[in-house]
Protein backbone atom coordinates (compact mmCIF):
# COMPACT_ATOMS: atom_id res chain seq x y z
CA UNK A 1 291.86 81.59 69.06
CA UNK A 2 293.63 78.32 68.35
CA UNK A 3 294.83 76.29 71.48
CA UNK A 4 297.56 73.93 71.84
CA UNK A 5 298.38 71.17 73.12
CA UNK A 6 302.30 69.90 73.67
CA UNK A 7 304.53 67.01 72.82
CA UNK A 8 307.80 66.02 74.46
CA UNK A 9 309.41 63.19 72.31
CA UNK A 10 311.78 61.39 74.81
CA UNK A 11 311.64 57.74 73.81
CA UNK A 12 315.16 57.42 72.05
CA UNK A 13 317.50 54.67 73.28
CA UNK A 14 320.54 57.51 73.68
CA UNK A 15 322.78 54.90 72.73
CA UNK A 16 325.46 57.39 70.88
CA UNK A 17 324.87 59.13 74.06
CA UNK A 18 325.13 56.38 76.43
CA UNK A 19 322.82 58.19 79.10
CA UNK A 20 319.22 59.70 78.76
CA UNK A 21 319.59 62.60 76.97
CA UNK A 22 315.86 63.93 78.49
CA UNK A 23 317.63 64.03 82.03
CA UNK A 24 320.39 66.12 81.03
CA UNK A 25 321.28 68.94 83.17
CA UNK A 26 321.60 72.45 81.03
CA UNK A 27 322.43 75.24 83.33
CA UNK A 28 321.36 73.31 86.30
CA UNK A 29 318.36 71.95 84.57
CA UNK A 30 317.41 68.75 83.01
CA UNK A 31 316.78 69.02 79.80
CA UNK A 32 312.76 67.38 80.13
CA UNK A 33 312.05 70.37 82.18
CA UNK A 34 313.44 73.15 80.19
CA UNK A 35 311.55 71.36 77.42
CA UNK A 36 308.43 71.11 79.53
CA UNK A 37 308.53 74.76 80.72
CA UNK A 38 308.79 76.50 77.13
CA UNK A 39 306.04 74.70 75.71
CA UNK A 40 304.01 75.81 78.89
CA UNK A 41 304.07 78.92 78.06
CA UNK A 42 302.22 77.77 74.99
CA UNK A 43 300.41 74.82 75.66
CA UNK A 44 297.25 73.93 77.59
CA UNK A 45 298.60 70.67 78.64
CA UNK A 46 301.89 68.80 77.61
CA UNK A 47 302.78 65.12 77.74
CA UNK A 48 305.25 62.89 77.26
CA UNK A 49 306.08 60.25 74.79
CA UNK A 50 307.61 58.31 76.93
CA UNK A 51 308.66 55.18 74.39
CA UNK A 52 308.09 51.78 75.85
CA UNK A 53 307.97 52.13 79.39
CA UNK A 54 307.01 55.09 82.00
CA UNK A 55 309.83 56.68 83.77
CA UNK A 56 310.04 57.22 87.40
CA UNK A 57 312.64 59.86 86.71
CA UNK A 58 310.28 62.04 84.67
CA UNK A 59 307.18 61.86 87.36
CA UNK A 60 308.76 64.82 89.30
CA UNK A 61 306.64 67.28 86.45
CA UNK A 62 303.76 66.24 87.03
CA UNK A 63 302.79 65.59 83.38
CA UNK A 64 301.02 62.94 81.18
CA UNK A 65 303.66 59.94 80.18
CA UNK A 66 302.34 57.85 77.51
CA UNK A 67 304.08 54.96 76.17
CA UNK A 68 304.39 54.02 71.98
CA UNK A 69 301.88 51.65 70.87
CA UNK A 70 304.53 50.30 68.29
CA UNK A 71 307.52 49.95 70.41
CA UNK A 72 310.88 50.37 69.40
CA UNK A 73 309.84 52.17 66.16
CA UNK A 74 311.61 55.78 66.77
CA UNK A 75 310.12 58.88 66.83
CA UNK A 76 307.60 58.52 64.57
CA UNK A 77 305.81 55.88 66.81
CA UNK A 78 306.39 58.51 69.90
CA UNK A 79 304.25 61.09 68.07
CA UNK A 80 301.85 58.49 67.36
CA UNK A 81 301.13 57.41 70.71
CA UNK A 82 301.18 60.68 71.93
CA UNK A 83 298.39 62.15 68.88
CA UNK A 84 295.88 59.81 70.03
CA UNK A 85 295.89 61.34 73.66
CA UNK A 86 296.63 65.02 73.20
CA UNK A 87 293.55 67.02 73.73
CA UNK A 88 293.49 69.64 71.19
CA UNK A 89 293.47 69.06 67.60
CA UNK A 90 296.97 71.25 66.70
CA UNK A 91 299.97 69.78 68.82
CA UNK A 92 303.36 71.72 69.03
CA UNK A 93 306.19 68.94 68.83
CA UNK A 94 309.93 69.00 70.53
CA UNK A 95 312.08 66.07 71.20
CA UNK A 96 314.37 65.85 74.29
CA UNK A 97 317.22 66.27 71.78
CA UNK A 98 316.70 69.90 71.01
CA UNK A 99 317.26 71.04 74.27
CA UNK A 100 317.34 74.77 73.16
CA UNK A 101 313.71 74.34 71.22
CA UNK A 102 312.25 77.49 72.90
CA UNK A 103 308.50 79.19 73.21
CA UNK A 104 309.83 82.14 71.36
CA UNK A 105 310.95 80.16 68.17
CA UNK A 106 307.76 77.79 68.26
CA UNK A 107 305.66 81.47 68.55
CA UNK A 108 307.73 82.31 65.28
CA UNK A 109 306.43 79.48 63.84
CA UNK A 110 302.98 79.96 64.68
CA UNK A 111 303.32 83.02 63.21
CA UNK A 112 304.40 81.67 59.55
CA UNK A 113 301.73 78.89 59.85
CA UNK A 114 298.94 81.78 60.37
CA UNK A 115 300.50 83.91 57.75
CA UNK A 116 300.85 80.92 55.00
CA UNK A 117 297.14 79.21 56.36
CA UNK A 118 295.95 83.01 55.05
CA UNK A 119 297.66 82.93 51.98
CA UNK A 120 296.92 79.42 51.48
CA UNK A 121 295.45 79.19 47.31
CA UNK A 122 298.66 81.44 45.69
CA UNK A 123 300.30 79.84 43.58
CA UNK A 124 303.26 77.59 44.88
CA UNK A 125 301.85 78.39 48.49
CA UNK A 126 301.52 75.50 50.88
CA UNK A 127 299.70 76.10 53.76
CA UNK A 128 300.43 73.68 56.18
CA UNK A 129 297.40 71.69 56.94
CA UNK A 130 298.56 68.94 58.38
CA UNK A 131 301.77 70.48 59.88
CA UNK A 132 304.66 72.79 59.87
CA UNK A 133 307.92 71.80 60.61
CA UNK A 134 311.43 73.54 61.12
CA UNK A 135 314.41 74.04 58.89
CA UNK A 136 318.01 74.55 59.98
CA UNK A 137 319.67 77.63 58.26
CA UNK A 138 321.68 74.56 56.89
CA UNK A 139 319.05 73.55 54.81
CA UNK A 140 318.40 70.58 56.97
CA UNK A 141 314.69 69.50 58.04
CA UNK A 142 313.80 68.98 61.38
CA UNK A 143 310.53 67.15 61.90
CA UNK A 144 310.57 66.68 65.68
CA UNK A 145 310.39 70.64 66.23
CA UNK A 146 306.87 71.79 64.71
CA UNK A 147 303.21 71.78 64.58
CA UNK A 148 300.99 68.42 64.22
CA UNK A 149 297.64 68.27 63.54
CA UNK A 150 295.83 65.35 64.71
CA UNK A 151 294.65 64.38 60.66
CA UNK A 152 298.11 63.25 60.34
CA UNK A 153 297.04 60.17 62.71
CA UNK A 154 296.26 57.56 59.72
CA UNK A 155 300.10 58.49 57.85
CA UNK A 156 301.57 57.81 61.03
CA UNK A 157 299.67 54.76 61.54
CA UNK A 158 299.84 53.32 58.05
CA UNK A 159 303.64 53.78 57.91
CA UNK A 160 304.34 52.30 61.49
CA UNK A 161 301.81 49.40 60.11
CA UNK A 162 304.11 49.50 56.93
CA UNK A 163 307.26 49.09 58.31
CA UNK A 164 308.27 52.64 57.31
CA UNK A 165 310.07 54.56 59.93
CA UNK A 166 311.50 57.36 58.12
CA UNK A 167 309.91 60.64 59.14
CA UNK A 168 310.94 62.36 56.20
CA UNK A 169 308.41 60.31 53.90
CA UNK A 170 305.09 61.14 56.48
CA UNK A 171 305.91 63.99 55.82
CA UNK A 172 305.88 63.58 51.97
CA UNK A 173 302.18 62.75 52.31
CA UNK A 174 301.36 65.41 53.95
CA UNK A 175 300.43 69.30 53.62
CA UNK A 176 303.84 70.74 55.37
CA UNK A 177 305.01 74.00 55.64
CA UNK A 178 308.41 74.36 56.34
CA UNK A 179 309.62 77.00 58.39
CA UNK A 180 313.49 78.08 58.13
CA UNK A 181 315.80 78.91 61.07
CA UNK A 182 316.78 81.80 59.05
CA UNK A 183 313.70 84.18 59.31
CA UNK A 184 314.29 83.60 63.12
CA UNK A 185 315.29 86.79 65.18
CA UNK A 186 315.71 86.00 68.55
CA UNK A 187 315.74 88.57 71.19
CA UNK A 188 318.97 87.72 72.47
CA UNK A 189 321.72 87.78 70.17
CA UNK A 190 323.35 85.04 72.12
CA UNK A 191 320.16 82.46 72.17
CA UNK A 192 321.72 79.31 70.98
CA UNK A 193 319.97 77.69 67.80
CA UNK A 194 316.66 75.77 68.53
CA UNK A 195 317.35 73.47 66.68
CA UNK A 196 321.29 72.43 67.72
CA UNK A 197 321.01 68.69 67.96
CA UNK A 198 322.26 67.16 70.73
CA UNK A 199 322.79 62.86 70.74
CA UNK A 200 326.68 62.43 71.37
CA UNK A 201 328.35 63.15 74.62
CA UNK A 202 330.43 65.87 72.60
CA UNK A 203 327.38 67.50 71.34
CA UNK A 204 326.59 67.61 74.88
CA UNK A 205 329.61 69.12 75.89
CA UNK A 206 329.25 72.00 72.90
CA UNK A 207 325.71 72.61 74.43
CA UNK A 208 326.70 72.99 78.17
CA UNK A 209 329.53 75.64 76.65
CA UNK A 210 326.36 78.12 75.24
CA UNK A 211 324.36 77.83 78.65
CA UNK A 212 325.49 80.86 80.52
């Protein structure tokens, strides 16, 4: 059976926020932890990409904090740093903000990378290799809620080397799947989407309103 091993990407600046989005509270939690709890339940071990600098504020887990060996690069350099000290090869990935990314959606994903690594060979059928990543039921791509494998190491590194910071074309070079929101039944009709983005403070606001 294939183990995991989890990423928290919390490196961002927050500056549209103006505060650390990672620290948070959501029904009378910060964010990092709610994070850090669901992918527990999946996870052997989970760390931290931390961005340039360790945070006192984040010690209180207990987990892993390493810090981006291209600093100030965005996420991609986060999942960098964190790839090279993960200890299993297939990594599930959620930044600090998606603070409603939840075991139960990354299990449905799972499930469609399993299904689509069986079928992979019919035509038109990409089986994820290298990683799966989310899709909003608006269409919209969401690479920092997914699966990495630890091939993807050299894209990452030859597009920080490059320069190139957009996610979106790592991910071009690589064998994705993409798994949409919309196959997604969650058990509770209420759940709030895992993949609501949160980075102003009224995107806060809208998320504290669908914590009951």
């Amino acid at each position: 059976m294939t183990r995991y091993s989890g990423i928290i990407l919390t490196g961002g600046a927050s500056r549209r926020m103006g505060t650390d989005k990672a620290l948070l509270e959501l029904g009378g939690r910060p964010v990092l932890a709610r994070l850090a709890e669901e992918l527990g339940q999946l996870a052997d071990s989970t760390i931290i990409a931390c961005g340039p600098r360790q945070r006192l504020e984040y010690g209180s887990l207990g987990l892993l904090q390493v810090t981006d060996v291209y600093p100030g690069c965005g996420p991609l350099a986060g999942l960098h740093a964190a790839l090279r000290h993960t200890r299993q090869d297939w990594n599930l990935v959620a930044a600090c903000d998606l603070p409603f990314a939840s075991a139960e959606f990354l299990r449905y994903m799972l499930t469609a990378h399993t299904e689509s690594q069986m079928n992979t060979g019919s035509p038109g059928q990409s089986g994820g290799a290298d990683a799966a990543v989310a899709v909003s039921r608006e269409g919209r791509v969401q690479p920092l809620l997914g699966l990495y494998h630890k091939r993807v190491l050299p894209v990452l590194e030859a597009a920080l080397d490059a320069g190139n910071y957009r996610f979106m074309d790592c991910l071009n070079k690589l064998d994705v799947l993409y798994v949409p929101e919309s196959g997604f039944t969650s058990a509770a009709a209420d759940t709030p989407s895992p993949v609501f983005n949160m980075n102003t403070p009224a995107d806060y606001a809208a998320a504290a309103a669908l914590v009951h």
